[in-house]
PDB file of N, CA and C in Angstrom:
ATOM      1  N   UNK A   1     -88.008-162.574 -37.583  1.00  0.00           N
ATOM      2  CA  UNK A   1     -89.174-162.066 -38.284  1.00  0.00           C
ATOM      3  C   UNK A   1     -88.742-161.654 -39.686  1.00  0.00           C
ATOM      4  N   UNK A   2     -88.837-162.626 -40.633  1.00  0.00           N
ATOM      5  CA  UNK A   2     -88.470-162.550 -41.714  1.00  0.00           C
ATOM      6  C   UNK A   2     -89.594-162.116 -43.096  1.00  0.00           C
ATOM      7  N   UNK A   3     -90.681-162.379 -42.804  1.00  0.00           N
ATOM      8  CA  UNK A   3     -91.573-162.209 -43.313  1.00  0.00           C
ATOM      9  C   UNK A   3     -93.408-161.683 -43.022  1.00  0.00           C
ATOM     10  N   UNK A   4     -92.738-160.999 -42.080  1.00  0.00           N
ATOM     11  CA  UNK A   4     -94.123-160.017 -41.805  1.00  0.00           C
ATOM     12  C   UNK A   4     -93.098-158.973 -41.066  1.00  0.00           C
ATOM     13  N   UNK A   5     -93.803-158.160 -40.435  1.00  0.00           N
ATOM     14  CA  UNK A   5     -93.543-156.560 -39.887  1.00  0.00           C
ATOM     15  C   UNK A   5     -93.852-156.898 -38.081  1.00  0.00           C
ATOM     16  N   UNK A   6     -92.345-155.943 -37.259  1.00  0.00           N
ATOM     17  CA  UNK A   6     -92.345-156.667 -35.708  1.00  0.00           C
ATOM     18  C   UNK A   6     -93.316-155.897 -35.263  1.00  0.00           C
ATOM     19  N   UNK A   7     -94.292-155.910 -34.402  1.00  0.00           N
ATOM     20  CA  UNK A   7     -95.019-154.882 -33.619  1.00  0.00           C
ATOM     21  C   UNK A   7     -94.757-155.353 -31.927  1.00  0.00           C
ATOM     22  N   UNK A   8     -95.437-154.053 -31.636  1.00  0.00           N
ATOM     23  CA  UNK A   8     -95.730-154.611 -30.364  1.00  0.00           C
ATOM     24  C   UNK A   8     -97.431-154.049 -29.857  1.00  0.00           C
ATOM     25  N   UNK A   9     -97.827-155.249 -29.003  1.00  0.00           N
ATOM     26  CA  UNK A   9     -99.582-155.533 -29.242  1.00  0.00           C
ATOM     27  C   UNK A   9     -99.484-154.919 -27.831  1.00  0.00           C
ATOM     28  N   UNK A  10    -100.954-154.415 -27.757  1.00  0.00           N
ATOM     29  CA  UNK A  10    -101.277-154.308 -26.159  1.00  0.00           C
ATOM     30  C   UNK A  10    -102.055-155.857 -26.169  1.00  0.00           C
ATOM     31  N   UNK A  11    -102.416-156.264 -26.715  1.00  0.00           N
ATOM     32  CA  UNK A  11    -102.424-157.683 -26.560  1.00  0.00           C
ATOM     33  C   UNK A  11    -102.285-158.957 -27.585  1.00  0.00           C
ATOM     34  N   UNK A  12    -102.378-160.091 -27.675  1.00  0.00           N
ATOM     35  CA  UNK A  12    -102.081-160.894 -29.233  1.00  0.00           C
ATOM     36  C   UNK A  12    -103.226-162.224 -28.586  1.00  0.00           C
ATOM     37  N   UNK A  13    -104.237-162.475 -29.107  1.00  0.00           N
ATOM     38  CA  UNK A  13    -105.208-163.454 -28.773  1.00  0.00           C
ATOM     39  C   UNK A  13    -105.541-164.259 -29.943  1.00  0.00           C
ATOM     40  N   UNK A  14    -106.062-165.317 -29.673  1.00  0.00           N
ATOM     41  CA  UNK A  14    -106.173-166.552 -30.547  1.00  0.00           C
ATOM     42  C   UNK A  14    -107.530-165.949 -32.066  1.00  0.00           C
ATOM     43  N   UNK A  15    -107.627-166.184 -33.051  1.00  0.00           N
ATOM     44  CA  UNK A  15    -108.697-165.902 -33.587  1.00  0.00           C
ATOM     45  C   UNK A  15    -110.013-166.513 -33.025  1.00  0.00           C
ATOM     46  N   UNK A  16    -110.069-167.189 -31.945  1.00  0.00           N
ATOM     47  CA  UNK A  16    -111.264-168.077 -31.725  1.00  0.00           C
ATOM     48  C   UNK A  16    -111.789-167.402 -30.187  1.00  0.00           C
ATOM     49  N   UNK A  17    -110.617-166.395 -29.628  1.00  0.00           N
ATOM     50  CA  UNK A  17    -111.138-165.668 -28.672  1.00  0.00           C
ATOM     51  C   UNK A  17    -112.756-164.894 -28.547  1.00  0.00           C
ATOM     52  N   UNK A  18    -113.374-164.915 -27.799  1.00  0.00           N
ATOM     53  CA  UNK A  18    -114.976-164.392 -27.912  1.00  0.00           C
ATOM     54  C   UNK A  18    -114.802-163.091 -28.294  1.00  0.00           C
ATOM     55  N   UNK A  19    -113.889-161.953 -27.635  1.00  0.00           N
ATOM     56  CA  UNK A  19    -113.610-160.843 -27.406  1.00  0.00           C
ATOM     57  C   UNK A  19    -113.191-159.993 -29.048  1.00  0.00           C
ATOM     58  N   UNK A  20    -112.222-161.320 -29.122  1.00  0.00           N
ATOM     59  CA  UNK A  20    -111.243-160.850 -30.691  1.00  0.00           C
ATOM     60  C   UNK A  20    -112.502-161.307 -31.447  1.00  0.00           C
ATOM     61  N   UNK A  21    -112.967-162.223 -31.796  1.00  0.00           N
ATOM     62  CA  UNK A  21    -114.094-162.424 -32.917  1.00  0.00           C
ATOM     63  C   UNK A  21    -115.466-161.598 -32.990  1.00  0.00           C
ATOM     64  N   UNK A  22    -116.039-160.974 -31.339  1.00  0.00           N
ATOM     65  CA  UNK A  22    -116.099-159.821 -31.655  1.00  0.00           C
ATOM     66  C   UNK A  22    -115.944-158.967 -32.399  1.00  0.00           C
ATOM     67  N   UNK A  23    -114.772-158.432 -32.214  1.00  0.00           N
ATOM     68  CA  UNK A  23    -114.168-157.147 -32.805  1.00  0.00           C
ATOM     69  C   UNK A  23    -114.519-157.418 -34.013  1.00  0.00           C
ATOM     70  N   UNK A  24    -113.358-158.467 -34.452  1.00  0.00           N
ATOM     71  CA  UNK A  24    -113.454-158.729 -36.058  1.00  0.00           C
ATOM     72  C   UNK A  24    -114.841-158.842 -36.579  1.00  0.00           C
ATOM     73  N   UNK A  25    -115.781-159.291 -36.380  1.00  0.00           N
ATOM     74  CA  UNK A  25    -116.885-159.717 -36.601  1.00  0.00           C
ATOM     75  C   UNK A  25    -117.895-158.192 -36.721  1.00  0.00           C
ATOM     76  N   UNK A  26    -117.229-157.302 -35.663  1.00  0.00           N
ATOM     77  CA  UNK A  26    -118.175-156.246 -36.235  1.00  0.00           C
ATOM     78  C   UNK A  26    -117.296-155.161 -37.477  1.00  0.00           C
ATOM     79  N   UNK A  27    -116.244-155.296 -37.525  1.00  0.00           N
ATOM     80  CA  UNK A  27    -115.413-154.759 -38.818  1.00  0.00           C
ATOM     81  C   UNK A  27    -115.227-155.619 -39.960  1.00  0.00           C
ATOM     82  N   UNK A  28    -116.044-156.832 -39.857  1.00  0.00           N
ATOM     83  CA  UNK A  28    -116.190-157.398 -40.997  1.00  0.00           C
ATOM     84  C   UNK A  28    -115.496-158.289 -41.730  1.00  0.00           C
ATOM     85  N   UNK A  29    -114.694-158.768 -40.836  1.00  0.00           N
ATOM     86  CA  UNK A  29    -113.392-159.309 -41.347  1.00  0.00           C
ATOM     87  C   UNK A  29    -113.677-161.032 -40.947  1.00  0.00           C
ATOM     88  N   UNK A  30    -113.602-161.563 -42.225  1.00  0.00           N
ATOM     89  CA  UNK A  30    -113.553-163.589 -42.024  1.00  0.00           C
ATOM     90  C   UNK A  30    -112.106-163.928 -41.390  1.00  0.00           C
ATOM     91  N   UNK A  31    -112.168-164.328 -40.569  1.00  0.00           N
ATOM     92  CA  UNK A  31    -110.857-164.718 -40.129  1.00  0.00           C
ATOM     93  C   UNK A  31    -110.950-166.260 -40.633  1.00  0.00           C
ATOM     94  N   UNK A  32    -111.545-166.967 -40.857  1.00  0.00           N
ATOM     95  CA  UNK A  32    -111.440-168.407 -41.589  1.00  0.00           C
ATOM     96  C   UNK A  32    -110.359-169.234 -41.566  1.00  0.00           C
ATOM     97  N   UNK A  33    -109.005-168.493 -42.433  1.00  0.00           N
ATOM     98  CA  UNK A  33    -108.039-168.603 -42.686  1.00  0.00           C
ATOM     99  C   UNK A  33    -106.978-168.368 -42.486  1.00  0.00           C
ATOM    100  N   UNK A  34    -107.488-167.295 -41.041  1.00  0.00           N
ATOM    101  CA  UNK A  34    -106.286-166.592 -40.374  1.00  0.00           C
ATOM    102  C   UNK A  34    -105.016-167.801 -39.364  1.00  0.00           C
ATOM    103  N   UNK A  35    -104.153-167.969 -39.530  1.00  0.00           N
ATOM    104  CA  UNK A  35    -102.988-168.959 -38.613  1.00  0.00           C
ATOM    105  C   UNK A  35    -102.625-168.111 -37.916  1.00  0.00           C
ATOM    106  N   UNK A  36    -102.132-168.133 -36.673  1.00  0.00           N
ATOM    107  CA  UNK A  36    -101.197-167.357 -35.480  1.00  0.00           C
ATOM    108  C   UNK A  36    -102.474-166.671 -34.574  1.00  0.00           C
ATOM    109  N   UNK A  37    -101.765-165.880 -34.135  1.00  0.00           N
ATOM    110  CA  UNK A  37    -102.583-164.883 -32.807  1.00  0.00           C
ATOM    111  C   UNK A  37    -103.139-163.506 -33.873  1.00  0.00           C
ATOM    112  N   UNK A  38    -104.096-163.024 -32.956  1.00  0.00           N
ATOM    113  CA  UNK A  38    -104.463-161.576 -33.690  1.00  0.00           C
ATOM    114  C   UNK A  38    -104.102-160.418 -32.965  1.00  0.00           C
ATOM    115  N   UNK A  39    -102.982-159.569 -32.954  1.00  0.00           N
ATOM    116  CA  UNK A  39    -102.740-158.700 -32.271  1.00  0.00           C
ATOM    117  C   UNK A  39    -103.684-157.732 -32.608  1.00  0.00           C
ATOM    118  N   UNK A  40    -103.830-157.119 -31.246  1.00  0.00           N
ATOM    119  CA  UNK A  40    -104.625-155.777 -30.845  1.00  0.00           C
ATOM    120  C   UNK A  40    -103.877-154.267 -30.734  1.00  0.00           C
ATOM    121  N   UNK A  41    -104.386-153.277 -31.093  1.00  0.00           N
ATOM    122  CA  UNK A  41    -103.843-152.158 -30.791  1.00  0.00           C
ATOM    123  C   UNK A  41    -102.744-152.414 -30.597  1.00  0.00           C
ATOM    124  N   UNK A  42    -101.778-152.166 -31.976  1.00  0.00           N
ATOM    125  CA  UNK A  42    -100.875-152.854 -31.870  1.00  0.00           C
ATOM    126  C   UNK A  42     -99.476-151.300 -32.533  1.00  0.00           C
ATOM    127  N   UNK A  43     -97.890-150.914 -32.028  1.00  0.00           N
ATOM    128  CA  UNK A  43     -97.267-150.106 -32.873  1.00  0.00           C
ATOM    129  C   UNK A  43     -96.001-150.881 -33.245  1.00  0.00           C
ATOM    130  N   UNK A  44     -95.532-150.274 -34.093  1.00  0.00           N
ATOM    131  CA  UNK A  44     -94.211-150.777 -34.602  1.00  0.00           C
ATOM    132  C   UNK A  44     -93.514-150.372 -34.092  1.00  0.00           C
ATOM    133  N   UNK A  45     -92.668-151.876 -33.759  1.00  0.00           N
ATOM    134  CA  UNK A  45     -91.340-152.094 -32.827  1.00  0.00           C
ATOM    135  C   UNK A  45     -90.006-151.587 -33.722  1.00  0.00           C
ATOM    136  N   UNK A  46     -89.111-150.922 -33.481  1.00  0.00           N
ATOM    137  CA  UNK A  46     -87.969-150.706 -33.697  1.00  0.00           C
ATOM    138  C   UNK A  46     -87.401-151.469 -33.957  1.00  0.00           C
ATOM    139  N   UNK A  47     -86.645-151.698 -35.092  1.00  0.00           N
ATOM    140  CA  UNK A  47     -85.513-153.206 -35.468  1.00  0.00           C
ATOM    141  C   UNK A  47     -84.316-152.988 -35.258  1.00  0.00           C
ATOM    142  N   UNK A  48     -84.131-151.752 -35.688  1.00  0.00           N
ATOM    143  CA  UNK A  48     -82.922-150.996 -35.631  1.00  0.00           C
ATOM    144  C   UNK A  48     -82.139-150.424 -34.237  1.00  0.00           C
ATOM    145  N   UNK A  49     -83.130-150.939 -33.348  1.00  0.00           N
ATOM    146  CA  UNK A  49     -82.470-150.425 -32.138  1.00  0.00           C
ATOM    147  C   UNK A  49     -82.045-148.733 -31.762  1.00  0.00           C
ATOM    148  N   UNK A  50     -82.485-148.005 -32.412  1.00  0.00           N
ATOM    149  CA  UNK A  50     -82.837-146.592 -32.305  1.00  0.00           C
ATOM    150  C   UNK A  50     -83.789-146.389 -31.131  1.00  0.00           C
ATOM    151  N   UNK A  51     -83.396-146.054 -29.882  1.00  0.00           N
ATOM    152  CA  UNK A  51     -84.258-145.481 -29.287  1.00  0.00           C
ATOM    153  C   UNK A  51     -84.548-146.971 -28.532  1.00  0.00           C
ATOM    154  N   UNK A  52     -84.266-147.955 -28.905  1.00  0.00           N
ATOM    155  CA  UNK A  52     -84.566-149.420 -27.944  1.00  0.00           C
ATOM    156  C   UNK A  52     -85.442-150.208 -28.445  1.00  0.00           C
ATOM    157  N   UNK A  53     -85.640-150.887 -28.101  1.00  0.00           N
ATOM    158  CA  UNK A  53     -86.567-152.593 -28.828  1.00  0.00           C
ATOM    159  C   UNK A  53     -87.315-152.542 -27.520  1.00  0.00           C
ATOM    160  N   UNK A  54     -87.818-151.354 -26.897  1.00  0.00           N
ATOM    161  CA  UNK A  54     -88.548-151.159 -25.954  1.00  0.00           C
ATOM    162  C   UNK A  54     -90.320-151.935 -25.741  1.00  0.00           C
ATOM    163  N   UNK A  55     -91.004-152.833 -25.492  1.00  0.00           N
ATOM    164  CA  UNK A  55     -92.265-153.035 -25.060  1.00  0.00           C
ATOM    165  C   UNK A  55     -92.589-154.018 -23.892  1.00  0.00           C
ATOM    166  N   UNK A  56     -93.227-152.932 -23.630  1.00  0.00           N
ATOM    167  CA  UNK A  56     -94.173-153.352 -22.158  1.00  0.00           C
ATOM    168  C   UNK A  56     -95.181-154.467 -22.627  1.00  0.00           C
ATOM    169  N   UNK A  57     -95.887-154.581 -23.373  1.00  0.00           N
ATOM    170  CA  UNK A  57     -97.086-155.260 -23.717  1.00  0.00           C
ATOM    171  C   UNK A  57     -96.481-156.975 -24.413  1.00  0.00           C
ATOM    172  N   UNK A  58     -96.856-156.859 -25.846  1.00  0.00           N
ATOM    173  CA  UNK A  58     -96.801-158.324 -26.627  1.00  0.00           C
ATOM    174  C   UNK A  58     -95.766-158.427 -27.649  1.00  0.00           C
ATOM    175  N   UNK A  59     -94.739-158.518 -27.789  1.00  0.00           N
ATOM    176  CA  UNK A  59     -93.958-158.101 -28.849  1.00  0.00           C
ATOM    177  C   UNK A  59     -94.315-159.525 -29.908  1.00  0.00           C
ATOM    178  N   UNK A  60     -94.385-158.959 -31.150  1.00  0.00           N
ATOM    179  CA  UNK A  60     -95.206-159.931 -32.307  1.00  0.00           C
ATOM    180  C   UNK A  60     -94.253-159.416 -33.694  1.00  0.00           C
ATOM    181  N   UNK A  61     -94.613-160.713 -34.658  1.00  0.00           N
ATOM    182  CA  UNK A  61     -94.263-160.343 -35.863  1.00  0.00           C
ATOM    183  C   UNK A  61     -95.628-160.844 -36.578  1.00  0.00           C
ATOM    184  N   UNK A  62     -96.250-159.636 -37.526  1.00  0.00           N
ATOM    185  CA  UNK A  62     -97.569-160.232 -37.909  1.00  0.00           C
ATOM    186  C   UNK A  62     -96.941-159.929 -39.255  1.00  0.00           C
ATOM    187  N   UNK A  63     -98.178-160.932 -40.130  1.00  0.00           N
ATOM    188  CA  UNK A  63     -98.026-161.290 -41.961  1.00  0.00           C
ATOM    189  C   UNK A  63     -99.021-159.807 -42.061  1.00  0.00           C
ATOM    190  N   UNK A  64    -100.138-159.724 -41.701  1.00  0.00           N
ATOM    191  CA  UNK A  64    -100.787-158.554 -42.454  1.00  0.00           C
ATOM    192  C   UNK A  64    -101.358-157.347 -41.037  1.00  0.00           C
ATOM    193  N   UNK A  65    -100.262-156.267 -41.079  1.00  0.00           N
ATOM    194  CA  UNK A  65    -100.929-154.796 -40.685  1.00  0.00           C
ATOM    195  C   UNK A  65    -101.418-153.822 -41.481  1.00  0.00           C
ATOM    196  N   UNK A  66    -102.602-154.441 -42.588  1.00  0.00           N
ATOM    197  CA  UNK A  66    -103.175-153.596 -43.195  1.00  0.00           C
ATOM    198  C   UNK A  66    -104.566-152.720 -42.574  1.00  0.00           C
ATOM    199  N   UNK A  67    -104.574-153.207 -41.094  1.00  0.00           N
ATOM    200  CA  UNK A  67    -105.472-152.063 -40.689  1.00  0.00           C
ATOM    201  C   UNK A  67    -104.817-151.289 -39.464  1.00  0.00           C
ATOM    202  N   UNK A  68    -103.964-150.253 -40.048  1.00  0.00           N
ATOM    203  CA  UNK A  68    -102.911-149.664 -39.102  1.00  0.00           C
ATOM    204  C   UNK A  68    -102.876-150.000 -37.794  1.00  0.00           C
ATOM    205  N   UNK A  69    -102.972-150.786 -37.228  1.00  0.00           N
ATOM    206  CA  UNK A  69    -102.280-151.200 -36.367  1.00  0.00           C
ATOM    207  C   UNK A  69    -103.638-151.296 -35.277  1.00  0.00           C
ATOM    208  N   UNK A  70    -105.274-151.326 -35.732  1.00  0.00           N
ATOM    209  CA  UNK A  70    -105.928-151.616 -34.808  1.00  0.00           C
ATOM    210  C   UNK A  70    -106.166-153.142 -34.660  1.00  0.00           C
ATOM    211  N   UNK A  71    -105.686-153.973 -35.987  1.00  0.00           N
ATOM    212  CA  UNK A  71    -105.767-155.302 -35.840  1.00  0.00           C
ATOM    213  C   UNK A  71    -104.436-155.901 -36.285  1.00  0.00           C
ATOM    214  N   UNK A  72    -103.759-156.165 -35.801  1.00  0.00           N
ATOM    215  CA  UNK A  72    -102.347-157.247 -37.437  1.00  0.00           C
ATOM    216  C   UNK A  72    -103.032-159.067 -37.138  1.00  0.00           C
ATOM    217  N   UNK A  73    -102.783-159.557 -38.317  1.00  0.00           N
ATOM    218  CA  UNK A  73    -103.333-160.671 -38.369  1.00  0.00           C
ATOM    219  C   UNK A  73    -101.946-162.122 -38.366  1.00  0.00           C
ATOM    220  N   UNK A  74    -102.415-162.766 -38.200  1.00  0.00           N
ATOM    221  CA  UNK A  74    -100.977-164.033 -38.157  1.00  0.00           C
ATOM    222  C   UNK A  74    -100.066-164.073 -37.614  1.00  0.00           C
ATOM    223  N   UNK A  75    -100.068-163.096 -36.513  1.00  0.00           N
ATOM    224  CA  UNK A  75     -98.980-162.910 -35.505  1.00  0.00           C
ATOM    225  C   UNK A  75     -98.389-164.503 -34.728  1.00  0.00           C
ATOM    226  N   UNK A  76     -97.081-164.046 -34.448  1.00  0.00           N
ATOM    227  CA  UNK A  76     -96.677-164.855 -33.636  1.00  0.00           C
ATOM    228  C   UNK A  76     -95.218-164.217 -32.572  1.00  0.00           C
ATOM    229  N   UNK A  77     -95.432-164.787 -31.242  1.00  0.00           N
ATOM    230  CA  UNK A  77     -94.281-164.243 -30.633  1.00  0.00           C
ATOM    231  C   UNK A  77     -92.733-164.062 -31.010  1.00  0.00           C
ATOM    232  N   UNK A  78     -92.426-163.181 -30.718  1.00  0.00           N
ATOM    233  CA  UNK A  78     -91.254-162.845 -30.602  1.00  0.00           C
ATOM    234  C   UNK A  78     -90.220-162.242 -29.524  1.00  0.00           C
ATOM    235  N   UNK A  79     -88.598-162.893 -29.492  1.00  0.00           N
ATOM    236  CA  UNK A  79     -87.950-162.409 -28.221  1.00  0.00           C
ATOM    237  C   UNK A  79     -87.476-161.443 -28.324  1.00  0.00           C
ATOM    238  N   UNK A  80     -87.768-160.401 -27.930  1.00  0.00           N
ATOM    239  CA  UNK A  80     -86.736-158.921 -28.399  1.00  0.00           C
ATOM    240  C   UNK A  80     -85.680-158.977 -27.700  1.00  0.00           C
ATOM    241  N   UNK A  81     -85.292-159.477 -26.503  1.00  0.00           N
ATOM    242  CA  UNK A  81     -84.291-159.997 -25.669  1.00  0.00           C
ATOM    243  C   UNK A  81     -82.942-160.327 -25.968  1.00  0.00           C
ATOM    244  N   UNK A  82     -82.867-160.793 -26.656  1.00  0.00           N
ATOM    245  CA  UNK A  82     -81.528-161.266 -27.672  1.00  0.00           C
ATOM    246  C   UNK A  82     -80.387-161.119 -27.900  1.00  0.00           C
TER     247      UNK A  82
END
């Protein structure tokens, strides 16, 4: 994850999901142009290994968490495993 920020999602769904376009759709947001998954309720994963690369849920690296972390956009998986 070189170029976006790691999170981890309670979930990461397609932009074309009914549920996710929903959401987006009532906060207003064109996804049009969005590439990758759209993580949901989503916090930042530890890189540094402080405390563990710990998640239960979706571990993701998204291009834009400019809405703290109730949406990140362009996500795509990641192995914290490693």
């Amino acid at each position: 994850c070189n170029t976006g920020t790691q999170l981890c999602c309670n979930s990461a769904q397609s932009a074309s999901d009914p549920v996710t376009a929903l959401l987006t759709g009532l906060l207003g947001l064109n996804l049009g142009s969005v590439t990758g998954l759209i993580g949901l309720t989503c916090s930042p994963l530890s890189v540094a290994g402080v405390g563990g690369n710990s998640c239960t849920a979706q571990p993701v690296c998204c291009s834009n968490n400019s809405f703290n972390g109730l949406i990140a956009l362009g996500c795509s998986p990641i192995n914290i495993n490693l």
